[in-house]
C-alpha atoms as a PDB file:
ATOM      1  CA  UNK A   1      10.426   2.733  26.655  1.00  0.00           C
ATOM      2  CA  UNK A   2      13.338   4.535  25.308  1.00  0.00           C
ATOM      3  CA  UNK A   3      12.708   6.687  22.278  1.00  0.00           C
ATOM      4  CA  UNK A   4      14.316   5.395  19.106  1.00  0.00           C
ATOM      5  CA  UNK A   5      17.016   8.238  17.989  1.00  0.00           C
ATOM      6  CA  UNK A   6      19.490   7.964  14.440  1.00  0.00           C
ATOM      7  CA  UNK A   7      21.624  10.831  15.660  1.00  0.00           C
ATOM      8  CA  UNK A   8      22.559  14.231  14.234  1.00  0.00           C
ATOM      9  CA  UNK A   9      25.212  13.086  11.496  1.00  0.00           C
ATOM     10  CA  UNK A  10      23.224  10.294  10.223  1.00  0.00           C
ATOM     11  CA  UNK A  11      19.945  11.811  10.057  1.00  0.00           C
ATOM     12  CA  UNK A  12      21.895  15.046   8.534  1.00  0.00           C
ATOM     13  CA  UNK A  13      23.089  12.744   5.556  1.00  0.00           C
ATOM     14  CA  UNK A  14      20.077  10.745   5.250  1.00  0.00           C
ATOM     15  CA  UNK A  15      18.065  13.927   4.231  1.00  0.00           C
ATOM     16  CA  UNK A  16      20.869  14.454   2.072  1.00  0.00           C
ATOM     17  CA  UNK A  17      20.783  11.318   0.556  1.00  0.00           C
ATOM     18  CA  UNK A  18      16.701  12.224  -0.260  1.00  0.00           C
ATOM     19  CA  UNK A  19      17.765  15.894  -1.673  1.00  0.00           C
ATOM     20  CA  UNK A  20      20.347  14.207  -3.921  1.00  0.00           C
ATOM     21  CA  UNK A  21      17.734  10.950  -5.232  1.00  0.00           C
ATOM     22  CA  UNK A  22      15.034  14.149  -5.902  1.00  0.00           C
ATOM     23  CA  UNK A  23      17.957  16.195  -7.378  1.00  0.00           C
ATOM     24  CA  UNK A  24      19.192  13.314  -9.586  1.00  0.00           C
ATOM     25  CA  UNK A  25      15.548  13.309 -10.830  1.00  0.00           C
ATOM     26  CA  UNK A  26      15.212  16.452 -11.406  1.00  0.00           C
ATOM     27  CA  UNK A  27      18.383  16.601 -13.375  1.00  0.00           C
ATOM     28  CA  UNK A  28      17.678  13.684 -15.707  1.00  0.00           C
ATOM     29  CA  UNK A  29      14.119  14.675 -16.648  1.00  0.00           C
ATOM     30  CA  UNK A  30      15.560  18.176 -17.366  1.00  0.00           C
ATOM     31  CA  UNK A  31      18.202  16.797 -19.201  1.00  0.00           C
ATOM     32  CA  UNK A  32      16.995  17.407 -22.609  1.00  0.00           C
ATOM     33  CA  UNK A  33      16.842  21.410 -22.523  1.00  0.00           C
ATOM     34  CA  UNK A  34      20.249  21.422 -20.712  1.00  0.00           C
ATOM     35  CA  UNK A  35      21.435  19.864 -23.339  1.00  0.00           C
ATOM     36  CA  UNK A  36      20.496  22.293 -25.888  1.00  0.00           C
ATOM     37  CA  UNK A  37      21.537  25.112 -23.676  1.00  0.00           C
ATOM     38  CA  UNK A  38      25.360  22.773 -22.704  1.00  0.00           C
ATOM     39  CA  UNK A  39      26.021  20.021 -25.531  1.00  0.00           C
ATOM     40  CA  UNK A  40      28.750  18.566 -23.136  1.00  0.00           C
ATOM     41  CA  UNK A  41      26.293  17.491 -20.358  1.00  0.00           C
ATOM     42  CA  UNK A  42      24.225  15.679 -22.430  1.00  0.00           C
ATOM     43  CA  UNK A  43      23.554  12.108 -20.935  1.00  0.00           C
ATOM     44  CA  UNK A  44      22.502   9.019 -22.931  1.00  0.00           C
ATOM     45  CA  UNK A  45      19.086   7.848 -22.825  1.00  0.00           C
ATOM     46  CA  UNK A  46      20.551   4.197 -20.859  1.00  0.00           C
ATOM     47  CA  UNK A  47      21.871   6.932 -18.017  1.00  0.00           C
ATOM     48  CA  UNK A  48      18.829   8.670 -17.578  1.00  0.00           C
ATOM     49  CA  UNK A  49      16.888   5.665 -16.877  1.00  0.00           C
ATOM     50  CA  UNK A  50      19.630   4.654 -14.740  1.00  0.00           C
ATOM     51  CA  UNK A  51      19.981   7.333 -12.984  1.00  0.00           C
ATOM     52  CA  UNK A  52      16.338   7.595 -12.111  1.00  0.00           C
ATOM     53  CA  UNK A  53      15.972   4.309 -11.221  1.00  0.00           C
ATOM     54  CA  UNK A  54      19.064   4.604  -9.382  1.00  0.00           C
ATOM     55  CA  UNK A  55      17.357   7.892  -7.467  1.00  0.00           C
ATOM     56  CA  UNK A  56      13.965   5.975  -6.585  1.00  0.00           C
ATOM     57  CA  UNK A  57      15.793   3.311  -4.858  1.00  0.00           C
ATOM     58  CA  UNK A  58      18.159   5.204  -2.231  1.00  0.00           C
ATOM     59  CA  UNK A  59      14.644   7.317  -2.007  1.00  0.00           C
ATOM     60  CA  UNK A  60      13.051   4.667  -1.027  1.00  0.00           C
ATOM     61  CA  UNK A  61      15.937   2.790   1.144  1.00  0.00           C
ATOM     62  CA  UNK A  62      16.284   6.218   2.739  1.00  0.00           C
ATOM     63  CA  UNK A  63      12.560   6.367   3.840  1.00  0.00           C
ATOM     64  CA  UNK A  64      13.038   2.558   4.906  1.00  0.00           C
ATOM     65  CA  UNK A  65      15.651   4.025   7.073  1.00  0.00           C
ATOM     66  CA  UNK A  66      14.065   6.513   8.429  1.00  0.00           C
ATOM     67  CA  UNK A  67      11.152   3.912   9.323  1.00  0.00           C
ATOM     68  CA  UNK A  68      13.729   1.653  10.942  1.00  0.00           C
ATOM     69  CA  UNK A  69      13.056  -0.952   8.495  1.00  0.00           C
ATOM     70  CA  UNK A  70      16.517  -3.414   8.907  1.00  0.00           C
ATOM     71  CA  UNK A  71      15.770  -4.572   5.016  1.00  0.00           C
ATOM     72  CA  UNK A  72      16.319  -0.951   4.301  1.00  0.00           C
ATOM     73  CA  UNK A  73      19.574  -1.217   6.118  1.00  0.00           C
ATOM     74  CA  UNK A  74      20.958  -4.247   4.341  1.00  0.00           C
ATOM     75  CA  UNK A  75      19.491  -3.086   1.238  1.00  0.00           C
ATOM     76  CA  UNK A  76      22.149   0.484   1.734  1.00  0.00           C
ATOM     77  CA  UNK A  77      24.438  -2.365   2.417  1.00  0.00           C
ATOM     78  CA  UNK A  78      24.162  -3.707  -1.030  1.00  0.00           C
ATOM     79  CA  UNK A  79      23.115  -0.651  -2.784  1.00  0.00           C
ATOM     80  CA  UNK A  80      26.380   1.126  -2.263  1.00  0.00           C
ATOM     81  CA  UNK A  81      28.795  -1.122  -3.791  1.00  0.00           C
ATOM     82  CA  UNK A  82      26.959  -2.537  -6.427  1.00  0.00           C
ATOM     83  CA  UNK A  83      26.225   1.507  -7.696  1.00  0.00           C
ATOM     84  CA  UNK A  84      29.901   1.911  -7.411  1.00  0.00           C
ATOM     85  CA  UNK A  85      30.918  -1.317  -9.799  1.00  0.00           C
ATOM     86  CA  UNK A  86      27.742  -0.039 -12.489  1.00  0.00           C
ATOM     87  CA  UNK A  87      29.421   3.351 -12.473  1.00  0.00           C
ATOM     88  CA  UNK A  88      32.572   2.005 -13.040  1.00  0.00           C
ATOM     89  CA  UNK A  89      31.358   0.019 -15.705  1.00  0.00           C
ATOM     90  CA  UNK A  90      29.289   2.918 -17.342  1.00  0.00           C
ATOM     91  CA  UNK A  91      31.895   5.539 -16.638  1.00  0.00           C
ATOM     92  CA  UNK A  92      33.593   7.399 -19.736  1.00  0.00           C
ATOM     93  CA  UNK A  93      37.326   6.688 -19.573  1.00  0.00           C
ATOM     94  CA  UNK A  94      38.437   9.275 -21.941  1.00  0.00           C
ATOM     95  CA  UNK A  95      37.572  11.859 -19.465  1.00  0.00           C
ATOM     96  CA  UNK A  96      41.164  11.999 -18.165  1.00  0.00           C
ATOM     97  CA  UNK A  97      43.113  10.428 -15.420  1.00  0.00           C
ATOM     98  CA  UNK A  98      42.000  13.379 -12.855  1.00  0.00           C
ATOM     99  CA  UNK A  99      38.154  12.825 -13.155  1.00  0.00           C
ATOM    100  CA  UNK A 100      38.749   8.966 -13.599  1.00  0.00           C
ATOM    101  CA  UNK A 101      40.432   8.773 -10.242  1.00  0.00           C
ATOM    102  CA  UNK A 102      37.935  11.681  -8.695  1.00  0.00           C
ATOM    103  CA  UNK A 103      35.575   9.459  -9.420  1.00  0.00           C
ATOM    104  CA  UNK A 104      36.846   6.541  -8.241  1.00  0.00           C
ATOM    105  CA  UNK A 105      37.834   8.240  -4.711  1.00  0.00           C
ATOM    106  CA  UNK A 106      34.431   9.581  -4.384  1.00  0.00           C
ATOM    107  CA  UNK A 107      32.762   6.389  -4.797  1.00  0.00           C
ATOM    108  CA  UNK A 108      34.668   4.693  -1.901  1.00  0.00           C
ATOM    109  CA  UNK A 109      33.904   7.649   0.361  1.00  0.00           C
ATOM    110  CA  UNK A 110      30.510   7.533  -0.206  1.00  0.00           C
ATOM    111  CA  UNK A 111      30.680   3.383   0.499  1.00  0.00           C
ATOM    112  CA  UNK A 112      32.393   4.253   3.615  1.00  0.00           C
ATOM    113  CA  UNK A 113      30.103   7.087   4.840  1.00  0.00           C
ATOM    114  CA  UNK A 114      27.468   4.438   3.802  1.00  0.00           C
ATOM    115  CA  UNK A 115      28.850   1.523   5.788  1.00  0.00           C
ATOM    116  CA  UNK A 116      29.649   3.994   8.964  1.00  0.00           C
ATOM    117  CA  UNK A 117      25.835   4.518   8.926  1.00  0.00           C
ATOM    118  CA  UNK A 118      24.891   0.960   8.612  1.00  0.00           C
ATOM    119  CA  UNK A 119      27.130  -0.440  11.010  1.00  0.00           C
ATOM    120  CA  UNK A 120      25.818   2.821  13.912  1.00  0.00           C
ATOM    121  CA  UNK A 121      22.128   1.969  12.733  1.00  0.00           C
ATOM    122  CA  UNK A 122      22.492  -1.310  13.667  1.00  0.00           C
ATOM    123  CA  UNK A 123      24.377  -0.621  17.327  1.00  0.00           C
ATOM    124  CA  UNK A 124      21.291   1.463  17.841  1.00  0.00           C
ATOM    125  CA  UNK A 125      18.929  -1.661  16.560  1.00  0.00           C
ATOM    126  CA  UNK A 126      20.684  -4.127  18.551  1.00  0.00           C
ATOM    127  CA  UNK A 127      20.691  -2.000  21.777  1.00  0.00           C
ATOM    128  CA  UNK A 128      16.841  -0.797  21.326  1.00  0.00           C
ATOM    129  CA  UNK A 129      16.114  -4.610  21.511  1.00  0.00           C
ATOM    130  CA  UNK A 130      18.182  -5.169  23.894  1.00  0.00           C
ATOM    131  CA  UNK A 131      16.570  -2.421  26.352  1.00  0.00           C
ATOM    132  CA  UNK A 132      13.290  -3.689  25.439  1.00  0.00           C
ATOM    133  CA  UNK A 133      14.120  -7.440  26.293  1.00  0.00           C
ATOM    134  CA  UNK A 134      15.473  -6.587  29.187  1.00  0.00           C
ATOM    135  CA  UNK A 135      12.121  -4.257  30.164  1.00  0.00           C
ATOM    136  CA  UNK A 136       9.773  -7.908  28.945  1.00  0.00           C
ATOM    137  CA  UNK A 137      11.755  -9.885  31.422  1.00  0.00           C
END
């Protein structure tokens, strides 16, 4: 039987999706003291808690992922978007146009990156089963 295999690019940003969920942690428990040392990157108590809970659950889709769970794709599938729209809802306006629009930019890319690697995971599902069908026959 053929050896399951994500690829270089996907597993590369997987493991980058874990270092930024434990990074995102990191930076909203630590919050607090940064905020006494930089008063202007102080984050509400509603976007800590978001942004934790926000952190476990790509964690844990990621490890899904890597498990070749297909809830764990479809889950990335909703994740994505549905981060975007809360962001967009939570984001502070009077920022300026320039960080509004960064913002906004970044968010598609990182649906799109997301998507590429949903719709390549799921080639490689389908095939795998495919192989191993064929091999039952």
């Amino acid at each position: 039987m053929e050896k399951k295999t994500r690829g270089f690019w996907t597993t590369l940003v997987l493991v980058i999706y874990i270092i930024g969920g434990v990074s995102s942690i990191i930076t909203a428990l630590t919050n607090k003291s940064m905020a006494q040392i930089v008063p202007e990157v102080a984050l509400s108590s509603g976007m800590i808690i978001y942004s934790i809970i926000s952190a476990i659950i790509i964690i844990i889709i990621t490890i899904g992922i890597f498990m070749w769970k297909k809830i764990a794709i479809y889950a990335l599938a909703v994740y994505y978007p549905v981060n975007f729209l809360i962001s967009l809802i939570m984001m502070d306006y009077s920022m300026g146009a320039p960080v509004v629009i960064g913002s906004i930019i970044g968010g598609i890319i990182s649906i799109g990156i997301a998507y590429l690697i949903i719709f390549s995971l799921l080639k490689k599902i389908k095939y795998n089963e495919e192989v191993e069908n064929s091999m039952n026959v």
